[in-house]
N, C-alpha and C. Protein backbone atom coordinates (compact mmCIF):
# COMPACT_ATOMS: atom_id res chain seq x y z
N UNK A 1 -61.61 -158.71 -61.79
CA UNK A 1 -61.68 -159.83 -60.88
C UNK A 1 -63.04 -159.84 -60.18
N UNK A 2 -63.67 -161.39 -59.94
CA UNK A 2 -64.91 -161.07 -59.47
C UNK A 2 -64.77 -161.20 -58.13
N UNK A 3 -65.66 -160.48 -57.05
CA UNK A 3 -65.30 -160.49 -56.02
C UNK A 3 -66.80 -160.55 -55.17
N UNK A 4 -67.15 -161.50 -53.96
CA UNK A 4 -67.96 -161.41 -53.06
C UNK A 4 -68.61 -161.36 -52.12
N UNK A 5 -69.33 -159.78 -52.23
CA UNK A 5 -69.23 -159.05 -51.07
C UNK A 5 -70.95 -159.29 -50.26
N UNK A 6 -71.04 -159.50 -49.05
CA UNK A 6 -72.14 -159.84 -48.26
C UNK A 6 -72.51 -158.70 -47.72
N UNK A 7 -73.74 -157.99 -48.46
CA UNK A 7 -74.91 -156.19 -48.53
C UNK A 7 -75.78 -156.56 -48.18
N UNK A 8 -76.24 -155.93 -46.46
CA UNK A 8 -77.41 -156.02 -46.20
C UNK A 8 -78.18 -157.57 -45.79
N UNK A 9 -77.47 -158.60 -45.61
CA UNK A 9 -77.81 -159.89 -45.99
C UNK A 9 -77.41 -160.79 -47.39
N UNK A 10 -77.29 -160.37 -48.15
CA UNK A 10 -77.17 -161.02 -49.50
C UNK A 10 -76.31 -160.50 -50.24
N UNK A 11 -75.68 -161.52 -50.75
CA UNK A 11 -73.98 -161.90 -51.46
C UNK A 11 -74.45 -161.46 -52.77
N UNK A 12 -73.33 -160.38 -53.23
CA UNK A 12 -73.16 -159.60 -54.48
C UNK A 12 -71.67 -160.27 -54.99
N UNK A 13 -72.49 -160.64 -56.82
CA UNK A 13 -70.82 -160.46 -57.25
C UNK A 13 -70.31 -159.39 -57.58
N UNK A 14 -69.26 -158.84 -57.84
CA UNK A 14 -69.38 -157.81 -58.36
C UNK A 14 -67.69 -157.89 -59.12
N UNK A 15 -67.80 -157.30 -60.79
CA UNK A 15 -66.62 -158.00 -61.29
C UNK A 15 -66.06 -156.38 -61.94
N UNK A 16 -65.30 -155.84 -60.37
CA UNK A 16 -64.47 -154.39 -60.05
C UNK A 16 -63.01 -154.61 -60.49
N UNK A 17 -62.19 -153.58 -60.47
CA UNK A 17 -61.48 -153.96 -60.15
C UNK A 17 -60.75 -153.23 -58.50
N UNK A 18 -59.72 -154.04 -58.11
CA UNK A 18 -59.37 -153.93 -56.97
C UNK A 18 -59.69 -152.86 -56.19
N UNK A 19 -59.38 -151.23 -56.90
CA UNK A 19 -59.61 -149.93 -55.96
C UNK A 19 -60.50 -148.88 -56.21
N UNK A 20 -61.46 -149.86 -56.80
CA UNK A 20 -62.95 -149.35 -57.08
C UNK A 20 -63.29 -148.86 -55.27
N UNK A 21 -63.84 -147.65 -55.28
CA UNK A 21 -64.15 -147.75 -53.71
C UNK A 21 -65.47 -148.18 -53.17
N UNK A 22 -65.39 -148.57 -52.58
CA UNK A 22 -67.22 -149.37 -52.03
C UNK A 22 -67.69 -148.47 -52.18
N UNK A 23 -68.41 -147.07 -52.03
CA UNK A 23 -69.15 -146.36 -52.03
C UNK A 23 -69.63 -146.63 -53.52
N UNK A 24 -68.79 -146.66 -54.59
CA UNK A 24 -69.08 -146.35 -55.88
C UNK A 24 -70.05 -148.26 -56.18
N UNK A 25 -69.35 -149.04 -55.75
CA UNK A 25 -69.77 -150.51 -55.99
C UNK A 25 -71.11 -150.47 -55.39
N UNK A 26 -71.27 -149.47 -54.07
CA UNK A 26 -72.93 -149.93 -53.77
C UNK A 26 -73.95 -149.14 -54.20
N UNK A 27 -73.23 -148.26 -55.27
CA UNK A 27 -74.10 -146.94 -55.57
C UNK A 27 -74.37 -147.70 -57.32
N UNK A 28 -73.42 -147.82 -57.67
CA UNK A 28 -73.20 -148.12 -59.35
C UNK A 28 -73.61 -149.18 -59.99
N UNK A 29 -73.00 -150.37 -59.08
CA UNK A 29 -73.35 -151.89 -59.19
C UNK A 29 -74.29 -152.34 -58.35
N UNK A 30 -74.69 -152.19 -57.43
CA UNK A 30 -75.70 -152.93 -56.83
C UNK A 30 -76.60 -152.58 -56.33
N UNK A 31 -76.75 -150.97 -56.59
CA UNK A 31 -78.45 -150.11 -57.10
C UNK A 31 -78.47 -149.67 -56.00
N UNK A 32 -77.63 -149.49 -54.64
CA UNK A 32 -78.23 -148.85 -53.37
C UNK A 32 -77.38 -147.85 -53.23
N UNK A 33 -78.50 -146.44 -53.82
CA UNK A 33 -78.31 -145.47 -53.86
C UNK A 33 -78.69 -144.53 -52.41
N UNK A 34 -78.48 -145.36 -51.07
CA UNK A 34 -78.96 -144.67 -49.65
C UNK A 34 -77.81 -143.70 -49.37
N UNK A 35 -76.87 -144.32 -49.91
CA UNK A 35 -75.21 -144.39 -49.45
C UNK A 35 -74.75 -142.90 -50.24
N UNK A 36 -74.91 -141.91 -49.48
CA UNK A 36 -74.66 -140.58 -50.63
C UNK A 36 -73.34 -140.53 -50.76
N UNK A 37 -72.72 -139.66 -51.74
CA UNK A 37 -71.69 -139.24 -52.19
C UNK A 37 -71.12 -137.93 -51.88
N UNK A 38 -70.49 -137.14 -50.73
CA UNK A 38 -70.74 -135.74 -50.38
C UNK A 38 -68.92 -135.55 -50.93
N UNK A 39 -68.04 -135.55 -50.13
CA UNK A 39 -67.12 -135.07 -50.32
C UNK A 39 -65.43 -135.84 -51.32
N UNK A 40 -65.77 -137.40 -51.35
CA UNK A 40 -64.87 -138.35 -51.71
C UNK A 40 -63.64 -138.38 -50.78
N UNK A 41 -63.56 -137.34 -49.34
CA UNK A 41 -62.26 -137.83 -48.84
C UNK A 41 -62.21 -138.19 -47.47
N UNK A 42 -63.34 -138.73 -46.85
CA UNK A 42 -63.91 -138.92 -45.65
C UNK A 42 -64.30 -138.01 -44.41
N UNK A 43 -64.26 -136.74 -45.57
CA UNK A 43 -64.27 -135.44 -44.28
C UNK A 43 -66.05 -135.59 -43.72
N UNK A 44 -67.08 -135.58 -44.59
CA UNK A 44 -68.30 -135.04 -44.55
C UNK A 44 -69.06 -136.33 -43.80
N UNK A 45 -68.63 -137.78 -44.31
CA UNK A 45 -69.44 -138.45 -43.46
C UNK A 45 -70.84 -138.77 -44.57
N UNK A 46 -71.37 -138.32 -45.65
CA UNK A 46 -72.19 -138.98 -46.12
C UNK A 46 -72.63 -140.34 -46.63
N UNK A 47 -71.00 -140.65 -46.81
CA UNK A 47 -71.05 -142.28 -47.30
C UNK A 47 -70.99 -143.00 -46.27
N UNK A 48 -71.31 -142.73 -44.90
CA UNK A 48 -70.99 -144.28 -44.31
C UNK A 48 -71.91 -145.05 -44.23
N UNK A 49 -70.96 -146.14 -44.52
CA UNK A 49 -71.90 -147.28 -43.83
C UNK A 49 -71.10 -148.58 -42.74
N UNK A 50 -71.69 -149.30 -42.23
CA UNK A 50 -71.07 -150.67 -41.08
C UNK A 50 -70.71 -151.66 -42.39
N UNK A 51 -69.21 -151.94 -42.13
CA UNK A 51 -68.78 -152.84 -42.21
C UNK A 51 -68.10 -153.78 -40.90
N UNK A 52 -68.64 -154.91 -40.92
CA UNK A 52 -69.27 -155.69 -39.19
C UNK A 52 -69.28 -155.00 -38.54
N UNK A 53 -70.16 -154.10 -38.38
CA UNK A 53 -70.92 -153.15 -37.54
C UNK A 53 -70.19 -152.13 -37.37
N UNK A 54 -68.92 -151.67 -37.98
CA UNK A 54 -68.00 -150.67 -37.62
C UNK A 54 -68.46 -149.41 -38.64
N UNK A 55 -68.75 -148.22 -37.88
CA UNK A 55 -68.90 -147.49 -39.37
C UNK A 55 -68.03 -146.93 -39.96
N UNK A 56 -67.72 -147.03 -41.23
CA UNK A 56 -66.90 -146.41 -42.19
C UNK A 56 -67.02 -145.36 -43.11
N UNK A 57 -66.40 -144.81 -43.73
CA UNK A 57 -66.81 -144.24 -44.94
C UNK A 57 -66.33 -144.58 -46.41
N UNK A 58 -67.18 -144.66 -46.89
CA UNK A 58 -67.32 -146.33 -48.05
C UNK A 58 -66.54 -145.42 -49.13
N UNK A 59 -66.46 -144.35 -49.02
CA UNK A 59 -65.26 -143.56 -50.48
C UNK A 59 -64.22 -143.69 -50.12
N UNK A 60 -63.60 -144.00 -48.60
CA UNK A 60 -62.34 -144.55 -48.60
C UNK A 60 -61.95 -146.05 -48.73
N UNK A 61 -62.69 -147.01 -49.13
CA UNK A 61 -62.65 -148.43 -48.27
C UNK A 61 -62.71 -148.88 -50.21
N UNK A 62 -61.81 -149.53 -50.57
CA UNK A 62 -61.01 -150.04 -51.77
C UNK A 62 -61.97 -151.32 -51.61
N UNK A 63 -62.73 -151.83 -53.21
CA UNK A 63 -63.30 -153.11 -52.99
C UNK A 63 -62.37 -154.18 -52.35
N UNK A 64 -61.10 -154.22 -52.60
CA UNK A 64 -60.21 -155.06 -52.09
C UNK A 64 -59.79 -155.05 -50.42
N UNK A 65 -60.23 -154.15 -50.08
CA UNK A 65 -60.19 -153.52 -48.33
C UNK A 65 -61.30 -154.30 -47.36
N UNK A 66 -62.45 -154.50 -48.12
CA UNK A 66 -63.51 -154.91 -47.33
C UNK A 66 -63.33 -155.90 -46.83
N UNK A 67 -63.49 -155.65 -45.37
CA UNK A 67 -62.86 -156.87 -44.41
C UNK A 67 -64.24 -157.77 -44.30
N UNK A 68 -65.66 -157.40 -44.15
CA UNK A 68 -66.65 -158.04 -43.49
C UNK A 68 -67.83 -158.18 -44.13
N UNK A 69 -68.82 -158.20 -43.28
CA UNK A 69 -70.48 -158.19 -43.98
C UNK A 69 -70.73 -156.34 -43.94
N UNK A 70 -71.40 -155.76 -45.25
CA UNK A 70 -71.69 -154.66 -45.04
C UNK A 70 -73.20 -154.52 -45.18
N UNK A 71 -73.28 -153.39 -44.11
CA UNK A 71 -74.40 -152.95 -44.05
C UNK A 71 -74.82 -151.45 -44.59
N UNK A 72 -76.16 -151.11 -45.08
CA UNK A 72 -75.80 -149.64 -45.64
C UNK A 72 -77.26 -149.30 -45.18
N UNK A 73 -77.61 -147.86 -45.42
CA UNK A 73 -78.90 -147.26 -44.84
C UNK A 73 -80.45 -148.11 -45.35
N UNK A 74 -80.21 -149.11 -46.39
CA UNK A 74 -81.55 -149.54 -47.00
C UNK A 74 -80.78 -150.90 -45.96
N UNK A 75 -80.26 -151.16 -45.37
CA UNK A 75 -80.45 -152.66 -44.58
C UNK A 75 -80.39 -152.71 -43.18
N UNK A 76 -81.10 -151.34 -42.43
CA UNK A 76 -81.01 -151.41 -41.11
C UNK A 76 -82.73 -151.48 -40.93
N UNK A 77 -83.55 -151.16 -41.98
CA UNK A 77 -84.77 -151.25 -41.62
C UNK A 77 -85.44 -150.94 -42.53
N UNK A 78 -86.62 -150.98 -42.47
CA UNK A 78 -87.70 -150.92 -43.95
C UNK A 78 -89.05 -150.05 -43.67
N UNK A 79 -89.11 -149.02 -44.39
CA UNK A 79 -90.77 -148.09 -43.98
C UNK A 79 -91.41 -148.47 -43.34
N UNK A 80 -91.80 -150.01 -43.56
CA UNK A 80 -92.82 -150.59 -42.52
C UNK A 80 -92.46 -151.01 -41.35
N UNK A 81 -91.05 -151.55 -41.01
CA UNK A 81 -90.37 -151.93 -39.73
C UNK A 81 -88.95 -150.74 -40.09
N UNK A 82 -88.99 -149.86 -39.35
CA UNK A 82 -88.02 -148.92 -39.32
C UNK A 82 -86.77 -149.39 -38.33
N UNK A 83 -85.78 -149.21 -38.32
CA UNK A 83 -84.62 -149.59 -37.00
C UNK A 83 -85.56 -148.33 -35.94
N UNK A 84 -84.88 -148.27 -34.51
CA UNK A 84 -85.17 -147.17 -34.01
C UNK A 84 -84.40 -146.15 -33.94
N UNK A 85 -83.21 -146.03 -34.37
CA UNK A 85 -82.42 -145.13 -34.82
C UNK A 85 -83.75 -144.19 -35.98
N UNK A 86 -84.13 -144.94 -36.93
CA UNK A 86 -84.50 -144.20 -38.11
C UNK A 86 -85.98 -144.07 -37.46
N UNK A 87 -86.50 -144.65 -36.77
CA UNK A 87 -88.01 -144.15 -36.68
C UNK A 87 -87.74 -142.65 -35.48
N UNK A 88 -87.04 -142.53 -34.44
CA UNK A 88 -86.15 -141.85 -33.86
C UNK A 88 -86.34 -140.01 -34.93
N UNK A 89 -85.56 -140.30 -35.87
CA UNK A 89 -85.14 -139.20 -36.89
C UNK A 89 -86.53 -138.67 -37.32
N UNK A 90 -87.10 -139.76 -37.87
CA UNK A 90 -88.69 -139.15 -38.46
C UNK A 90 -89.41 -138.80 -37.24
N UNK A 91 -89.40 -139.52 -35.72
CA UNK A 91 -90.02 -138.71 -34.69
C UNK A 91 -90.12 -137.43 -34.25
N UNK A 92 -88.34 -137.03 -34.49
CA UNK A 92 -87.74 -135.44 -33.87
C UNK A 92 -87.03 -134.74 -35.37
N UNK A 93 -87.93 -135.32 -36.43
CA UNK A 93 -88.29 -134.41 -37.58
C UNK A 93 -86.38 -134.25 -37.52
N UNK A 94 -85.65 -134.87 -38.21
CA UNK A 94 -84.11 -134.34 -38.12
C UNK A 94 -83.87 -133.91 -39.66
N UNK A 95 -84.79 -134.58 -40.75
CA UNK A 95 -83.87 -134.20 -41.53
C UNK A 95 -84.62 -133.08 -42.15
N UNK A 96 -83.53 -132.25 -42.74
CA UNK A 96 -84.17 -130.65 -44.00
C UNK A 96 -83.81 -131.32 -45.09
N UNK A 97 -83.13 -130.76 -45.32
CA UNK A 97 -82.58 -131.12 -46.66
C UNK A 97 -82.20 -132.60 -47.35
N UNK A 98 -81.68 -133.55 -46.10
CA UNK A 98 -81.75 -134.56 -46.34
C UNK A 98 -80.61 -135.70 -46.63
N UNK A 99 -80.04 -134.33 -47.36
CA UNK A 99 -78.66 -135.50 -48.32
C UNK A 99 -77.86 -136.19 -46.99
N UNK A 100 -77.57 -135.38 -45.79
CA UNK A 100 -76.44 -136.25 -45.18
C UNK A 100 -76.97 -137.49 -44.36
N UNK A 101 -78.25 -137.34 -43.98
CA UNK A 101 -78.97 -138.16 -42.97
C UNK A 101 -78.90 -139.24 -43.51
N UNK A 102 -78.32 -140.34 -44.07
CA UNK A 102 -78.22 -141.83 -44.23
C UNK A 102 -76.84 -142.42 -43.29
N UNK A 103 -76.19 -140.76 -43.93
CA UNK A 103 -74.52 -141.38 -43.14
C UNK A 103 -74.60 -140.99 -41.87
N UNK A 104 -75.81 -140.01 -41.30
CA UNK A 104 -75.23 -139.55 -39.78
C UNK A 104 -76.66 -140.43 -39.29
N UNK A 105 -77.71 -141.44 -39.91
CA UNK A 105 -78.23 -142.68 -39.51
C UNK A 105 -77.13 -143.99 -39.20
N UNK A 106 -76.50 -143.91 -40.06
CA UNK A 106 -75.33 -145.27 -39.84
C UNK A 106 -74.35 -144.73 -38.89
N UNK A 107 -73.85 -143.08 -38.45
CA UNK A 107 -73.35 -143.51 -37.68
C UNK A 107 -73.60 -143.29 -36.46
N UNK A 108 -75.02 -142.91 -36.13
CA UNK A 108 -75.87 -143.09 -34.62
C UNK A 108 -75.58 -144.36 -34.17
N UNK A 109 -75.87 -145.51 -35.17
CA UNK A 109 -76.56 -147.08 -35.13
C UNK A 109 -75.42 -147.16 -34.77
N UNK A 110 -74.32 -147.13 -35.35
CA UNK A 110 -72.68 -147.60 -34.73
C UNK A 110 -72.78 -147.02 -32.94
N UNK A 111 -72.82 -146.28 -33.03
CA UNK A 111 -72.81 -145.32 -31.68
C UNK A 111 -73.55 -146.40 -30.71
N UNK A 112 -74.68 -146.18 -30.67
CA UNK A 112 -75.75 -146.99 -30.50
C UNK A 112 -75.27 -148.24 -29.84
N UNK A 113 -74.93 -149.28 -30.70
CA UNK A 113 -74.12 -150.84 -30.85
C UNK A 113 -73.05 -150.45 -29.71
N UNK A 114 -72.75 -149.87 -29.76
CA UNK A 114 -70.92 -149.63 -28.81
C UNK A 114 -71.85 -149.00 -27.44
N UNK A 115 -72.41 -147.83 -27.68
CA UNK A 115 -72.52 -147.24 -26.40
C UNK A 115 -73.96 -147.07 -26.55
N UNK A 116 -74.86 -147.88 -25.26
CA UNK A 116 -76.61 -147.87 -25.34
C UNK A 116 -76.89 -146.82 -24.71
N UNK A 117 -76.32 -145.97 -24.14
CA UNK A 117 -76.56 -145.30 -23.47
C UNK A 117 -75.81 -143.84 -22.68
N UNK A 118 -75.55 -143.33 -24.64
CA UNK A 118 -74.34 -142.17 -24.76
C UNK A 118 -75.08 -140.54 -24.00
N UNK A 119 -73.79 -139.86 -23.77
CA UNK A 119 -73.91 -139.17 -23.08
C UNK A 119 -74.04 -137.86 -24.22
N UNK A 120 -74.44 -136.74 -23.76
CA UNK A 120 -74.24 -135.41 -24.95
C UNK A 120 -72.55 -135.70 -25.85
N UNK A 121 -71.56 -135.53 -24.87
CA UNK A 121 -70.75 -135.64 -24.93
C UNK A 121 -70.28 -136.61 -25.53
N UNK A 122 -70.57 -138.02 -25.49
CA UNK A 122 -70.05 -139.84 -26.17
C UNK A 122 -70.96 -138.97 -27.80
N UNK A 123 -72.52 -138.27 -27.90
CA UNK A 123 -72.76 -138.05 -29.32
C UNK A 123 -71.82 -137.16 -29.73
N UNK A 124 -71.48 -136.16 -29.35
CA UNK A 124 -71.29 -134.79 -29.89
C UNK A 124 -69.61 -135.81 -30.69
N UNK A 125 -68.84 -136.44 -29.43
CA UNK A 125 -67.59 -137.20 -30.19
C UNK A 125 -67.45 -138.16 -31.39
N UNK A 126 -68.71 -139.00 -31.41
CA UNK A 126 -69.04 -139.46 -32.53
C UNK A 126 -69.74 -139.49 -33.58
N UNK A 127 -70.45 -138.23 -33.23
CA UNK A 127 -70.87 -137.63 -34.47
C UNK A 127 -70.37 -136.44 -35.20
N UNK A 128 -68.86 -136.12 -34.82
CA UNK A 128 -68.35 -135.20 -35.54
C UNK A 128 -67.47 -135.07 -36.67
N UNK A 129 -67.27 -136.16 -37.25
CA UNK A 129 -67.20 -136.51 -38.64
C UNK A 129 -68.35 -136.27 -39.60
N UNK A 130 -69.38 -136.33 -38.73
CA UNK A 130 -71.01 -135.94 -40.01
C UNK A 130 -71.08 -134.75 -40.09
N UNK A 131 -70.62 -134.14 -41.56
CA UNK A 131 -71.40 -132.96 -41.68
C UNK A 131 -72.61 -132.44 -42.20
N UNK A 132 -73.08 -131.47 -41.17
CA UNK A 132 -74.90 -131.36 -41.63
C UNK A 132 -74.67 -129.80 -42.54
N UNK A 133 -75.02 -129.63 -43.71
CA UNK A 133 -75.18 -128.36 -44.10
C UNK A 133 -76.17 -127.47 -43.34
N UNK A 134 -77.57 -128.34 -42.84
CA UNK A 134 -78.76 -127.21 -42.77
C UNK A 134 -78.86 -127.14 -40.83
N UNK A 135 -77.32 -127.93 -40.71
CA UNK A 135 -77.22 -127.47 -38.96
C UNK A 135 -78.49 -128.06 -38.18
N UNK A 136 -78.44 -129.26 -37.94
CA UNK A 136 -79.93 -130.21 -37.60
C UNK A 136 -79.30 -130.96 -36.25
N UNK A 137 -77.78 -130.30 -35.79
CA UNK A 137 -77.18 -131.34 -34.46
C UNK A 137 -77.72 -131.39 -33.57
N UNK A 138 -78.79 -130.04 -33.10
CA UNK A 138 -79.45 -130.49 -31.80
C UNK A 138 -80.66 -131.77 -32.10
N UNK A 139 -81.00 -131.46 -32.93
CA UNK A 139 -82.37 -132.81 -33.34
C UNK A 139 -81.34 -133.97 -33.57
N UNK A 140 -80.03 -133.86 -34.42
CA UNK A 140 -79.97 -134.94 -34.10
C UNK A 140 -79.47 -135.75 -32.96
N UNK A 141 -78.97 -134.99 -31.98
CA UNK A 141 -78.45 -135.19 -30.74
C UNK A 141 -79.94 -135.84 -30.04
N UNK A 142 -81.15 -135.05 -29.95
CA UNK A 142 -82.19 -135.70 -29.58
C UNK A 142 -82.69 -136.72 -30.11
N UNK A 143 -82.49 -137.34 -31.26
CA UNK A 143 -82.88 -138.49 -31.78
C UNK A 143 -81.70 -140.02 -31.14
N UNK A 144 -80.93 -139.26 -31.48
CA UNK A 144 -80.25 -140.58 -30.62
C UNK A 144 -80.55 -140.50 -29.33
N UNK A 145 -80.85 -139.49 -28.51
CA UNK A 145 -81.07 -140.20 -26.90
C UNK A 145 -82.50 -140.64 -27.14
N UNK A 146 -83.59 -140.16 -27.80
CA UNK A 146 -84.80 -141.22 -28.06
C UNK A 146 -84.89 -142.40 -28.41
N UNK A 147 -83.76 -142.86 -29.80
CA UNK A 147 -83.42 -144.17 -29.44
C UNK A 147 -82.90 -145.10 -28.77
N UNK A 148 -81.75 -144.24 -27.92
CA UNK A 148 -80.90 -145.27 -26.82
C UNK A 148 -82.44 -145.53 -25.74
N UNK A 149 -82.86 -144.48 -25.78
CA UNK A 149 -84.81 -144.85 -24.51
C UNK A 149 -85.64 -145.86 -25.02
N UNK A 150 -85.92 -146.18 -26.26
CA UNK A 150 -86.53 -146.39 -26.76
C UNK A 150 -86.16 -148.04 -27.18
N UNK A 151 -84.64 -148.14 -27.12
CA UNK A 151 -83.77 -149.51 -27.02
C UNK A 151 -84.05 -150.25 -25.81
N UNK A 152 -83.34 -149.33 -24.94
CA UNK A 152 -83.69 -149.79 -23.64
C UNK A 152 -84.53 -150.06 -23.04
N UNK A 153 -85.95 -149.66 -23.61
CA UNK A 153 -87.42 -150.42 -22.94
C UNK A 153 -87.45 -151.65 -23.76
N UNK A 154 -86.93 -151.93 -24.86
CA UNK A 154 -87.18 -152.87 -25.82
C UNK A 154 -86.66 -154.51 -25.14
């Protein structure tokens, strides 16, 4: 069945069937490979991304589930215009290794959207679904309060 889904700005067909999981549709079919693949059961947090701004994790979310417009780590900003979440990360150097930092970027930006101005405590709660192998929580704890500063002069 063809089905169409609104990535980043722009409407994908995509002809899945029903419980294909988004993660696999934005990785397989529609080339945006930001969206990693860590655990398949929503423990680790690598796949998320905002669906209407909510973050999810796209290995649980059935093409037939998708309620909204999705957004994924290649549609919050671009090398040359970065979000400040992501210019943030490259400021206070967060990532090592690398693989999880797309999903614990999407779910700062969620954070972010809801609360401009989180406390240790509002991060430490919503960022504990992301798991970091190379242990990067204090940087990334400092990257989000550089961007909520960095929002707020904006």
């Amino acid at each position: 069945m063809v089905t169409a889904l609104k990535i980043n700005g722009k409407t994908h067909q995509v002809d899945l069937p029903d419980d294909v999981p988004l993660l696999w549709v934005l990785r397989d079919e529609v080339g945006l490979t930001g969206t990693k693949f860590g655990c398949g059961v929503a423990s680790c947090g690598a796949c998320t991304v905002h669906i209407d701004g909510e973050a999810v994790r796209s290995c649980q979310v059935a093409l037939s589930d998708v309620w909204g417009d999705v957004t994924t780590i290649e549609g919050l900003g671009t090398p040359d215009a970065m979000a400040a979440i992501q210019q943030a990360w490259v400021d206070k150097q967060v990532a090592q290794c690398g693989y999880c930092q797309s999903g614990q970027i999407m779910q700062a930006a969620a954070l972010l959207a809801e609360n401009p101005v989180p406390t240790d405590t509002d991060i430490d709660d919503a960022m504990q679904g992301n798991l970091c192998r190379c242990g990067t929580y204090p940087r990334i704890r400092a990257a989000i309060h550089d961007a909520a500063a960095k929002l707020k002069e904006a």
